[in-house]
Protein backbone atom coordinates (compact mmCIF):
# COMPACT_ATOMS: atom_id res chain seq x y z
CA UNK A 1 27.23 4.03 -32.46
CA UNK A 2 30.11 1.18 -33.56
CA UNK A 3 26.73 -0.89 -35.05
CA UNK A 4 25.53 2.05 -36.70
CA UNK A 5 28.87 3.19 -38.31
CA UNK A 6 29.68 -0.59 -39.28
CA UNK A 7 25.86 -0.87 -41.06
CA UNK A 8 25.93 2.64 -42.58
CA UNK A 9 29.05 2.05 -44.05
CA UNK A 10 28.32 -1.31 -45.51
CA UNK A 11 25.06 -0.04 -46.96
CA UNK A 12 26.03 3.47 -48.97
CA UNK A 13 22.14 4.06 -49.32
CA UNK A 14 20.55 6.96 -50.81
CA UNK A 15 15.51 8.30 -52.51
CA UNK A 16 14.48 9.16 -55.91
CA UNK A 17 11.09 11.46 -55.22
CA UNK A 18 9.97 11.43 -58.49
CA UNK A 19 12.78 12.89 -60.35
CA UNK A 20 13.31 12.49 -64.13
CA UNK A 21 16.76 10.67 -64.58
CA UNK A 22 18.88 12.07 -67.46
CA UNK A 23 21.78 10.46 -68.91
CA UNK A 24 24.57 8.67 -66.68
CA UNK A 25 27.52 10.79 -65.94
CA UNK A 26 30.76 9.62 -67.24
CA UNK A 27 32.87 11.10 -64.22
CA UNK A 28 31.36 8.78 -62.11
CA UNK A 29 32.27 5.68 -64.22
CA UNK A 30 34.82 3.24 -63.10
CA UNK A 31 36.31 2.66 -59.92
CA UNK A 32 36.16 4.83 -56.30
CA UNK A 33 38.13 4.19 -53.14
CA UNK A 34 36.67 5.42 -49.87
CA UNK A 35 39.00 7.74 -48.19
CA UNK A 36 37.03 9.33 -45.62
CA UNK A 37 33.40 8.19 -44.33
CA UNK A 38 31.35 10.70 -41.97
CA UNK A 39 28.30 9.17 -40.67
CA UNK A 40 26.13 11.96 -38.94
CA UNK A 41 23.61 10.46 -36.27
CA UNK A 42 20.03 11.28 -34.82
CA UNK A 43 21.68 12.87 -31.62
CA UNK A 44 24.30 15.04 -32.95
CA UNK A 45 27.19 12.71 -33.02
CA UNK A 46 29.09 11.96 -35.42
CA UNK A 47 31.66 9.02 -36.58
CA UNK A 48 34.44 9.01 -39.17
CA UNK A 49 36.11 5.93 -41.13
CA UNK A 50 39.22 6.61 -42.93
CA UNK A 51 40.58 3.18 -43.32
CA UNK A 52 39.95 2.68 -47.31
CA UNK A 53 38.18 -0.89 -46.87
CA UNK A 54 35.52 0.29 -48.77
CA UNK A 55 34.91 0.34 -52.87
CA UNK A 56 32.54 1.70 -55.05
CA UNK A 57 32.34 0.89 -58.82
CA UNK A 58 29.88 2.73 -61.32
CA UNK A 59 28.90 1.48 -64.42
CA UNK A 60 26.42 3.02 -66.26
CA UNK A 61 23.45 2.45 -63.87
CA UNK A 62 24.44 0.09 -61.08
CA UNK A 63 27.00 0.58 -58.41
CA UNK A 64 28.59 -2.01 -56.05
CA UNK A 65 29.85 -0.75 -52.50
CA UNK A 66 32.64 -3.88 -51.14
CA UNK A 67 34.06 -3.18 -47.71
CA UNK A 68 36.56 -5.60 -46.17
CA UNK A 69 35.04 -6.47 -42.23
CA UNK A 70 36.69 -8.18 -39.40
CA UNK A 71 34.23 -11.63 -40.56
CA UNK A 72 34.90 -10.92 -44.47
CA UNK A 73 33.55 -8.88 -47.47
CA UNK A 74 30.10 -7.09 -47.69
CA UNK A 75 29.18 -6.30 -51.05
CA UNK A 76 25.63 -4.17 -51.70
CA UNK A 77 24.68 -3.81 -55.30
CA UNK A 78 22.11 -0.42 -56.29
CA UNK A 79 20.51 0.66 -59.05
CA UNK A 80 21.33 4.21 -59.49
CA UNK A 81 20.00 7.13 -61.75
CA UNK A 82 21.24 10.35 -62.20
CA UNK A 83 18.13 12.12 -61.44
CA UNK A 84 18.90 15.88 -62.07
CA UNK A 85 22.30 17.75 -62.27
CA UNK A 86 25.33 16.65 -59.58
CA UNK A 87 22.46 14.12 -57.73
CA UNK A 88 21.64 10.53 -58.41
CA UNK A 89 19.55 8.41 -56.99
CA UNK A 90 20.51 4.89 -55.47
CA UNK A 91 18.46 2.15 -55.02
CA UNK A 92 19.59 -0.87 -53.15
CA UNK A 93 19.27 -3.99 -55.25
CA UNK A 94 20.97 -6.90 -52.91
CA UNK A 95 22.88 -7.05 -50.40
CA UNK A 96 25.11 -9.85 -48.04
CA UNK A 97 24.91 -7.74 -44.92
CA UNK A 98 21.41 -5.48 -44.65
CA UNK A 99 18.96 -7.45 -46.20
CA UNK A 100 16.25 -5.72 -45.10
CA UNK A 101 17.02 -2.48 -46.56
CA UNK A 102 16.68 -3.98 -50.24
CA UNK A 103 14.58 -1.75 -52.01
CA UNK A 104 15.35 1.58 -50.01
CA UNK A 105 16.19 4.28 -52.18
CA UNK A 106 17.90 7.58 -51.30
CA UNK A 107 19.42 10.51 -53.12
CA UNK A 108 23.21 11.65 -52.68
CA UNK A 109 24.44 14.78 -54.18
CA UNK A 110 28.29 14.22 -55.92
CA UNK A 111 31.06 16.32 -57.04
CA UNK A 112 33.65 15.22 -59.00
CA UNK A 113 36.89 17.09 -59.30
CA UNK A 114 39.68 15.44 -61.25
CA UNK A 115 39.93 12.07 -59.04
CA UNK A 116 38.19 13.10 -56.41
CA UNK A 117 34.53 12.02 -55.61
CA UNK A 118 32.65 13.79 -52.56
CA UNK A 119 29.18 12.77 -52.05
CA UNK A 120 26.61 13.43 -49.19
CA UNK A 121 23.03 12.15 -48.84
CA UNK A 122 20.16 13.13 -45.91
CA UNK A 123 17.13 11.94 -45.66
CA UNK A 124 14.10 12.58 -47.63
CA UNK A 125 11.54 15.60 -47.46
CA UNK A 126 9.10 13.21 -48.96
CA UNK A 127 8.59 9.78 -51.10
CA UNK A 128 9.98 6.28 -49.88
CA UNK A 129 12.09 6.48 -47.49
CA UNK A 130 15.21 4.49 -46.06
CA UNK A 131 15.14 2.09 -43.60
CA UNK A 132 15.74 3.35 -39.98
CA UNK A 133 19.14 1.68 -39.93
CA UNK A 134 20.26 4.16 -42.22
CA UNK A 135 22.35 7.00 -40.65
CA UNK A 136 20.28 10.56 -41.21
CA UNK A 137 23.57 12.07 -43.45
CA UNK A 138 26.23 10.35 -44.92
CA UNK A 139 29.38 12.00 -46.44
CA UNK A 140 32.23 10.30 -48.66
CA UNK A 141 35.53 11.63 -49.81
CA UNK A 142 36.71 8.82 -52.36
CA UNK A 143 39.56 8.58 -54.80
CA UNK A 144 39.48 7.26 -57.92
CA UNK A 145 41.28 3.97 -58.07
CA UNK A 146 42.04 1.34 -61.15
CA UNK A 147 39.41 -1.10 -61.55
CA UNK A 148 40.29 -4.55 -60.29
């Protein structure tokens, strides 16, 4: 579970399915601190991180998730999309901690109210799919933050 939580969180994954990506959202631009992780697994469990080691920064279409670890930084870099309304699409482009999940794509859906980001993913009906590493459904309560 510990391995699983510590992965999951270092790799903020989401999968396109053949959507048609509209324009980027400006209220997801800029900088987003992770206030609350929920990582839901396979058997029921679940595990929560509220520790705020972990960033996310949107630019137009890539974000970077940076978490501080007990051996350093991980940084993952996606490609993201917003693919319809409220959901975008996140690709994972590199990364210094799960290598092998480069190229996974998965959806999340996102609110943003005021400075407040929510987003949750699950895994996908259909179309590539994420690595088994990946936890099934992932929620994130982030605040915005400046931009280092």
């Amino acid at each position: 579970m510990k391995c699983l939580l510590r992965s999951t969180l270092l790799t903020l994954t989401a999968v396109a399915g053949g959507a048609h990506a509209t324009d980027p959202d400006p209220s997801l631009i800029g900088c987003w601190r992770a206030a609350k992780i929920v990582l839901h697994t396979p058997d029921g469990a679940k595990a929560e991180d509220t520790s705020g080691r972990c960033t996310l920064r949107f630019t137009a279409d890539r974000l970077e998730s940076t978490c501080k670890t007990s051996s350093g930084t991980a940084t993952t870099t996606y490609r993201y999309e917003v693919v319809r309304p409220q959901v975008y699409a996140a690709t994972m482009a590199g990364s210094t901690f799960r290598t092998e999940m480069v190229g996974s794509t998965r959806e999340y859906a996102y609110t943003v109210q005021g400075d407040q980001l929510h987003t949750t993913t699950a895994p996908a009906a259909k179309g590539p799919v994420a690595a088994p590493a990946a936890a099934p459904r992932v929620e994130t309560e982030a605040i915005r933050t400046p931009c280092p």
